[in-house]
N, C-alpha and C. Protein backbone atom coordinates (compact mmCIF):
# COMPACT_ATOMS: atom_id res chain seq x y z
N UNK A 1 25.40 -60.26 47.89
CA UNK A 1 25.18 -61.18 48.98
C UNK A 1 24.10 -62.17 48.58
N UNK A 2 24.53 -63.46 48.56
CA UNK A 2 23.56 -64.17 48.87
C UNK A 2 23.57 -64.59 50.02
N UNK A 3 21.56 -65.04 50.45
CA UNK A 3 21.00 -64.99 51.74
C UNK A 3 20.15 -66.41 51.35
N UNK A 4 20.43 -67.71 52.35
CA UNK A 4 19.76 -68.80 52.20
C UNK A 4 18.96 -69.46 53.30
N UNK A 5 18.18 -69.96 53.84
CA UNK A 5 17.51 -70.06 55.27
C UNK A 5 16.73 -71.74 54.77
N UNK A 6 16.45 -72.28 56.38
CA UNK A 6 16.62 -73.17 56.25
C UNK A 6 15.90 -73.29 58.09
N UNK A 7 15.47 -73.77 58.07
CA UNK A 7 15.26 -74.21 59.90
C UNK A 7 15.30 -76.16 60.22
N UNK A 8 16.01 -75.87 61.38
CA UNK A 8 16.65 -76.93 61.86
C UNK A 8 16.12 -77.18 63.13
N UNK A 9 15.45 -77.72 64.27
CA UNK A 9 14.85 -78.12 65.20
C UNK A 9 14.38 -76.94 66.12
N UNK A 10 14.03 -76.42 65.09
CA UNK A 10 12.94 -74.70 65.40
C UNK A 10 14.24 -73.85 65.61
N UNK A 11 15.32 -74.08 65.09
CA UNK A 11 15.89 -72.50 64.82
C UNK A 11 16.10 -72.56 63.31
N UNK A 12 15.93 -71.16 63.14
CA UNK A 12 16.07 -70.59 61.36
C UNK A 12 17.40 -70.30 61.64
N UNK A 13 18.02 -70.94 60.10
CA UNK A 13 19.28 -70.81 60.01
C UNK A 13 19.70 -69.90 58.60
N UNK A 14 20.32 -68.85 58.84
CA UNK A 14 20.38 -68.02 57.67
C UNK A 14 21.71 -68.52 57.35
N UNK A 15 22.00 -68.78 56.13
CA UNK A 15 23.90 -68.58 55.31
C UNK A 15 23.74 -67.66 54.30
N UNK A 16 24.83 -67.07 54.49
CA UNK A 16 25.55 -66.14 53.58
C UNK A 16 26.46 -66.26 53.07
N UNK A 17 26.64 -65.78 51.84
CA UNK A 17 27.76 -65.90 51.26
C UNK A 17 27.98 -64.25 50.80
N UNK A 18 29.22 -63.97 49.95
CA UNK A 18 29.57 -62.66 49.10
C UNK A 18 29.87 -61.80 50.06
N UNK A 19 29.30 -60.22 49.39
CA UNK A 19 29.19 -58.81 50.20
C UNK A 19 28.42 -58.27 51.23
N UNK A 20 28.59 -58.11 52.38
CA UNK A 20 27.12 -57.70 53.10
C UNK A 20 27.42 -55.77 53.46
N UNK A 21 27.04 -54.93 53.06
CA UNK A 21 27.17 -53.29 52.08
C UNK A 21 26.38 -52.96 52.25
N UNK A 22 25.79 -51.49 52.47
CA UNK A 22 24.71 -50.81 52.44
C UNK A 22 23.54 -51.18 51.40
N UNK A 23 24.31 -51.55 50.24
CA UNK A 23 23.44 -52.01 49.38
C UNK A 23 22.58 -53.64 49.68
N UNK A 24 23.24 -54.41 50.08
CA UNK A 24 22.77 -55.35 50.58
C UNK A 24 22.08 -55.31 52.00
N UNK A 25 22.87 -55.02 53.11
CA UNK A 25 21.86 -55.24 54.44
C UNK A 25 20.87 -54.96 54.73
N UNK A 26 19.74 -54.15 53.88
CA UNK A 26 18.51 -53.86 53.90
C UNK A 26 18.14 -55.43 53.79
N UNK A 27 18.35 -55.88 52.93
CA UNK A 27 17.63 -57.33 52.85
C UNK A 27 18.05 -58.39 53.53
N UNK A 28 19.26 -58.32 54.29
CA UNK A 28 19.83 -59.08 55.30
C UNK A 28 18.82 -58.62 56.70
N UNK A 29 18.96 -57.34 57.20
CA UNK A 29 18.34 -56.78 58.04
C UNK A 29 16.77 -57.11 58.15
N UNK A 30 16.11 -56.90 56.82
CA UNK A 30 14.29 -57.57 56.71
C UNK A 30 14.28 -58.60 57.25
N UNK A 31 15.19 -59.31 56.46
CA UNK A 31 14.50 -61.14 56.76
C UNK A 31 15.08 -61.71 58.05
N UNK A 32 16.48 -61.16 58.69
CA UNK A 32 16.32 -61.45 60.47
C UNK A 32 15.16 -60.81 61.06
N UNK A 33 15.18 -59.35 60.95
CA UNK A 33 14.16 -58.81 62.24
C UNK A 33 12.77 -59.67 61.45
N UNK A 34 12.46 -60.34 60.44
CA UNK A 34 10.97 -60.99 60.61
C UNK A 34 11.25 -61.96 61.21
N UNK A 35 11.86 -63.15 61.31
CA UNK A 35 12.26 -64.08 62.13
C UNK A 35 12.20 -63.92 63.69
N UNK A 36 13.46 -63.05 63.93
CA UNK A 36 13.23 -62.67 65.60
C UNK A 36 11.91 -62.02 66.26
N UNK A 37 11.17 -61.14 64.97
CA UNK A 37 9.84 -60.22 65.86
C UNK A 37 9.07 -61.57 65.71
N UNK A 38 9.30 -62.77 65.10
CA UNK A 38 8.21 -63.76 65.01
C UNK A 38 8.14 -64.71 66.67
N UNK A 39 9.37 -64.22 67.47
CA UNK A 39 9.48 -65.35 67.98
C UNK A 39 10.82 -66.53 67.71
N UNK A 40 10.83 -66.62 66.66
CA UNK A 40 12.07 -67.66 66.47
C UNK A 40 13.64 -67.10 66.84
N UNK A 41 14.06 -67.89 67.04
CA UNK A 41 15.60 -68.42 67.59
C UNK A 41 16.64 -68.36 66.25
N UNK A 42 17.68 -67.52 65.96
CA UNK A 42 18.10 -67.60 64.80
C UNK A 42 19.65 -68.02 64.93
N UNK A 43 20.06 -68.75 63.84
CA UNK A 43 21.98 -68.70 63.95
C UNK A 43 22.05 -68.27 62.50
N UNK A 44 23.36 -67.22 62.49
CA UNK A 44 23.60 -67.24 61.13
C UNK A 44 25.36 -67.10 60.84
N UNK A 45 24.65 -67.92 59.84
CA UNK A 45 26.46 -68.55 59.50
C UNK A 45 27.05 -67.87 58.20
N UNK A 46 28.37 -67.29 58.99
CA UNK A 46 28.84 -66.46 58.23
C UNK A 46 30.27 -67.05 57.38
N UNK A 47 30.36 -68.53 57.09
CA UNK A 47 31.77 -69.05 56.28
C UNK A 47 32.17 -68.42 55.30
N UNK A 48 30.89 -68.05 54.53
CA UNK A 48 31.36 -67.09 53.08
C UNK A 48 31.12 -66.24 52.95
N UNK A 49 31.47 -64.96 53.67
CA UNK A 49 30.91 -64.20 53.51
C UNK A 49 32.60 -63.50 53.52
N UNK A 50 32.54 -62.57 51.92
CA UNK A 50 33.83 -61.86 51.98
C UNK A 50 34.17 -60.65 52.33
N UNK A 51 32.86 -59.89 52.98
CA UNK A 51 33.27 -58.35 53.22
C UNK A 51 31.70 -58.28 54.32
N UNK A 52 32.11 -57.71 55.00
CA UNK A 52 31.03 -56.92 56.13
C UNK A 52 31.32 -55.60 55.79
N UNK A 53 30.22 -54.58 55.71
CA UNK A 53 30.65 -53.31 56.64
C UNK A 53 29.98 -52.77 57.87
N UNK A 54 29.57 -51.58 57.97
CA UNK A 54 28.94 -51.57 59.15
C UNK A 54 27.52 -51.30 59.16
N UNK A 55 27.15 -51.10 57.89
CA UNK A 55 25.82 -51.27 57.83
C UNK A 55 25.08 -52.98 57.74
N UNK A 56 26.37 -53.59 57.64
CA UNK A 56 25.59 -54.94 57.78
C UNK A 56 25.87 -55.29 59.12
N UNK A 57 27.17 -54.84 59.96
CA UNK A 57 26.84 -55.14 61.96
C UNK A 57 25.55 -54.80 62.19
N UNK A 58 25.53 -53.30 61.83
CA UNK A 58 24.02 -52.95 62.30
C UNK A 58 22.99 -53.61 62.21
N UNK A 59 23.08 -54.39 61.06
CA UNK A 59 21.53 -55.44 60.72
C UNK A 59 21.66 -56.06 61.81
N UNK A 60 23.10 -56.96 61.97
CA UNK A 60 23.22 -58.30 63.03
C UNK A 60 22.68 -57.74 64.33
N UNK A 61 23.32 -56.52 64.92
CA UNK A 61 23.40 -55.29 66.00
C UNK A 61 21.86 -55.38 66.44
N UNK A 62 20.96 -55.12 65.23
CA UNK A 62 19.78 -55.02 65.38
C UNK A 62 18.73 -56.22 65.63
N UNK A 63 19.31 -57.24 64.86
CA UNK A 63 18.81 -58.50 65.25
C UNK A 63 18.84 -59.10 66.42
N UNK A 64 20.23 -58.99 66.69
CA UNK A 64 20.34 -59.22 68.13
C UNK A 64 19.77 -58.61 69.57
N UNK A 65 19.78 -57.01 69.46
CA UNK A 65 18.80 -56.75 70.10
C UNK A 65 16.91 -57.46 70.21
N UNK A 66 16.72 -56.87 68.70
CA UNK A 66 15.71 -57.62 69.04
C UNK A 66 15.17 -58.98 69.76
N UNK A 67 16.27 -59.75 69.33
CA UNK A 67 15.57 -61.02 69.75
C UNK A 67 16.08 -61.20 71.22
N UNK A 68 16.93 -60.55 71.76
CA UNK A 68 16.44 -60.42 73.31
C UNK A 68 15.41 -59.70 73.92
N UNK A 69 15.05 -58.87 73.57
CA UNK A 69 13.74 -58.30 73.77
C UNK A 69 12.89 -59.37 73.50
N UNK A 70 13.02 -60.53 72.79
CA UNK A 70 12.03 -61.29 72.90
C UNK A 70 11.95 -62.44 72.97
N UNK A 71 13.77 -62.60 74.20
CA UNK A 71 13.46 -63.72 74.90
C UNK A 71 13.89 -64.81 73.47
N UNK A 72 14.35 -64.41 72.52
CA UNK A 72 14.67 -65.68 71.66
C UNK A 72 16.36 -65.45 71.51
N UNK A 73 16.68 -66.82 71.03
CA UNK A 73 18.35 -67.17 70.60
C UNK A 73 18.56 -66.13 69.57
N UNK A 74 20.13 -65.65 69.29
CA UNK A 74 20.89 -65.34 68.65
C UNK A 74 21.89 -65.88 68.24
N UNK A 75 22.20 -66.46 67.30
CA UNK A 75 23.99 -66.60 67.85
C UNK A 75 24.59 -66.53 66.17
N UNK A 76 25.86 -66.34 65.93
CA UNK A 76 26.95 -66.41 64.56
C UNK A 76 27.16 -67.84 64.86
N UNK A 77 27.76 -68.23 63.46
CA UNK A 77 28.88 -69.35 63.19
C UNK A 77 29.52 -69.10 62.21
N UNK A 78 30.56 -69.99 62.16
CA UNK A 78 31.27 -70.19 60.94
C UNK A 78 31.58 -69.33 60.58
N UNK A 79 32.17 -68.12 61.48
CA UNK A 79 32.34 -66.55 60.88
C UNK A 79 33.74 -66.46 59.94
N UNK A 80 34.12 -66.31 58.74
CA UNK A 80 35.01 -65.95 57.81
C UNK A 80 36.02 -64.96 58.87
N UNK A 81 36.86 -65.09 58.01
CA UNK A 81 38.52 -64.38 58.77
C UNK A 81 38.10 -62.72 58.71
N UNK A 82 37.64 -62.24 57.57
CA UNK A 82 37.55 -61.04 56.88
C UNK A 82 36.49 -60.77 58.08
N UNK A 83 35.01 -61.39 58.45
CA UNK A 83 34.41 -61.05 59.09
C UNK A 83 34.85 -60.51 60.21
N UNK A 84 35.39 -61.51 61.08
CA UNK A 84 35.25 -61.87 62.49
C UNK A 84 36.39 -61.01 62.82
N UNK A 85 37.55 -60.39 61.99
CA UNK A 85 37.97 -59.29 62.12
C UNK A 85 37.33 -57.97 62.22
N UNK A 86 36.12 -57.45 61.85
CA UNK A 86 35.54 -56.44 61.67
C UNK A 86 34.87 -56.27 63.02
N UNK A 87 34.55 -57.88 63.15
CA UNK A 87 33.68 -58.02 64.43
C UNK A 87 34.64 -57.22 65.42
N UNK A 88 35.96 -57.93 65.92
CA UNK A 88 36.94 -58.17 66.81
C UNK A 88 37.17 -56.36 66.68
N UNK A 89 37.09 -55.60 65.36
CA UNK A 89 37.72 -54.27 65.71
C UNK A 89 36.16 -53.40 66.43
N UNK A 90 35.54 -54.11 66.01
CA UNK A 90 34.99 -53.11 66.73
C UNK A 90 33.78 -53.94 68.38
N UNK A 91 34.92 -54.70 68.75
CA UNK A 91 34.32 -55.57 70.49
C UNK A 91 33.31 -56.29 70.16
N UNK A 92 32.80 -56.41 69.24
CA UNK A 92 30.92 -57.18 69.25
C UNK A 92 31.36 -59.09 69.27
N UNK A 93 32.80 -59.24 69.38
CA UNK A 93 33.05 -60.36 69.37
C UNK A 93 32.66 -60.91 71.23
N UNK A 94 32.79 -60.10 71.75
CA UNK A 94 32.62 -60.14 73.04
C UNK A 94 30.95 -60.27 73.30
N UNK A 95 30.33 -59.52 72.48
CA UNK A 95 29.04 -60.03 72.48
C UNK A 95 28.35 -60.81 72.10
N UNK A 96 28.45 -60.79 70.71
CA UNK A 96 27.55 -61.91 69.99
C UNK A 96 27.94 -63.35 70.76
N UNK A 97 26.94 -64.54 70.69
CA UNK A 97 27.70 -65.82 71.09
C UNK A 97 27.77 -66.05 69.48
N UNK A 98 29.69 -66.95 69.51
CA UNK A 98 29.72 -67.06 68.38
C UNK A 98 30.27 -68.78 68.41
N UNK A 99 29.75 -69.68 67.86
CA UNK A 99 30.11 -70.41 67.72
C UNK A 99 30.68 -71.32 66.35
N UNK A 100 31.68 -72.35 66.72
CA UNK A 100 32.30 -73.00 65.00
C UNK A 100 31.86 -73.84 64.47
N UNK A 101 30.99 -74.33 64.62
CA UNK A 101 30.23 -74.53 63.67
C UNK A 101 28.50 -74.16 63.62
N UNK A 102 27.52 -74.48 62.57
CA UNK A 102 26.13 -74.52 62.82
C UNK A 102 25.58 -75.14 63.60
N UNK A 103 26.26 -76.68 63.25
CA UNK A 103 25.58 -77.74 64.66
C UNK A 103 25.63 -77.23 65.76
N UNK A 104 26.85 -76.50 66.28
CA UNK A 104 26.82 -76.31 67.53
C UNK A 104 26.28 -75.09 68.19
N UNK A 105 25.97 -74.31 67.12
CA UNK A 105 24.89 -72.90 67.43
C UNK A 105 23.27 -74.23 67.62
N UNK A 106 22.82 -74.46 66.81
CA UNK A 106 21.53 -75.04 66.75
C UNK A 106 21.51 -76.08 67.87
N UNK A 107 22.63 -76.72 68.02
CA UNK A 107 22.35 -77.43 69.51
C UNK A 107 22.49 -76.62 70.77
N UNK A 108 22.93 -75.55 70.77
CA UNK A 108 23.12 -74.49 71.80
C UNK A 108 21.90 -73.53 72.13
N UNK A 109 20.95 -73.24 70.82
CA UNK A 109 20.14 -72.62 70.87
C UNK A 109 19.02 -73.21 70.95
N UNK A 110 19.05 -74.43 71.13
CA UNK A 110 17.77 -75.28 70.95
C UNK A 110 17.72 -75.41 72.56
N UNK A 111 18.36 -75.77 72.94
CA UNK A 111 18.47 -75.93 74.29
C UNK A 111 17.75 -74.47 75.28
């Protein structure tokens, strides 16, 4: 997995690309929950990303909690087919806000 960040009118914007695997979501998982325990508003855009499993929902799972607990944005974009299937089997599509593109997470969350 690569993990790239970037902030856009005070939301941090993470992209991914590759695998997100037990082996990877430890470091997917660090660098959201520092963002959200900071306070900030996050979108992360998932276009390239070719495999989820469920240790990487859990990162998102976890991010997302957190940052309602603290009152800050969450949201996906640009979620890949492979993803947003994983999402869809297991309902979190119903949760997460997911939007198609970045612009429109970062104008959604800015707000």
């Amino acid at each position: 997995m690569n993990l790239s960040t970037r902030e856009e009118n005070g939301i941090v914007i993470f992209e991914l690309d590759g695998e997100i695997d037990l082996e990877t979501s430890p470091k997917l998982r660090q660098a959201l929950l520092q963002q959200v325990n900071a306070g900030k508003s996050v979108c992360v855009g998932m276009q390239d990303v070719a495999y989820i499993d469920s240790s990487g929902i859990a990162s998102l799972v976890e991010a997302y909690q957190t940052a309602r607990r603290n009152s800050s944005g969450f949201g996906l974009a640009c979620i890949s087919d492979s993803a947003i299937r994983v999402l869809q089997l297991a309902r979190l599509d119903k949760v997460f806000t997911i939007h198609d593109t970045i612009e429109t997470a970062v104008s959604d969350l800015s707000t």
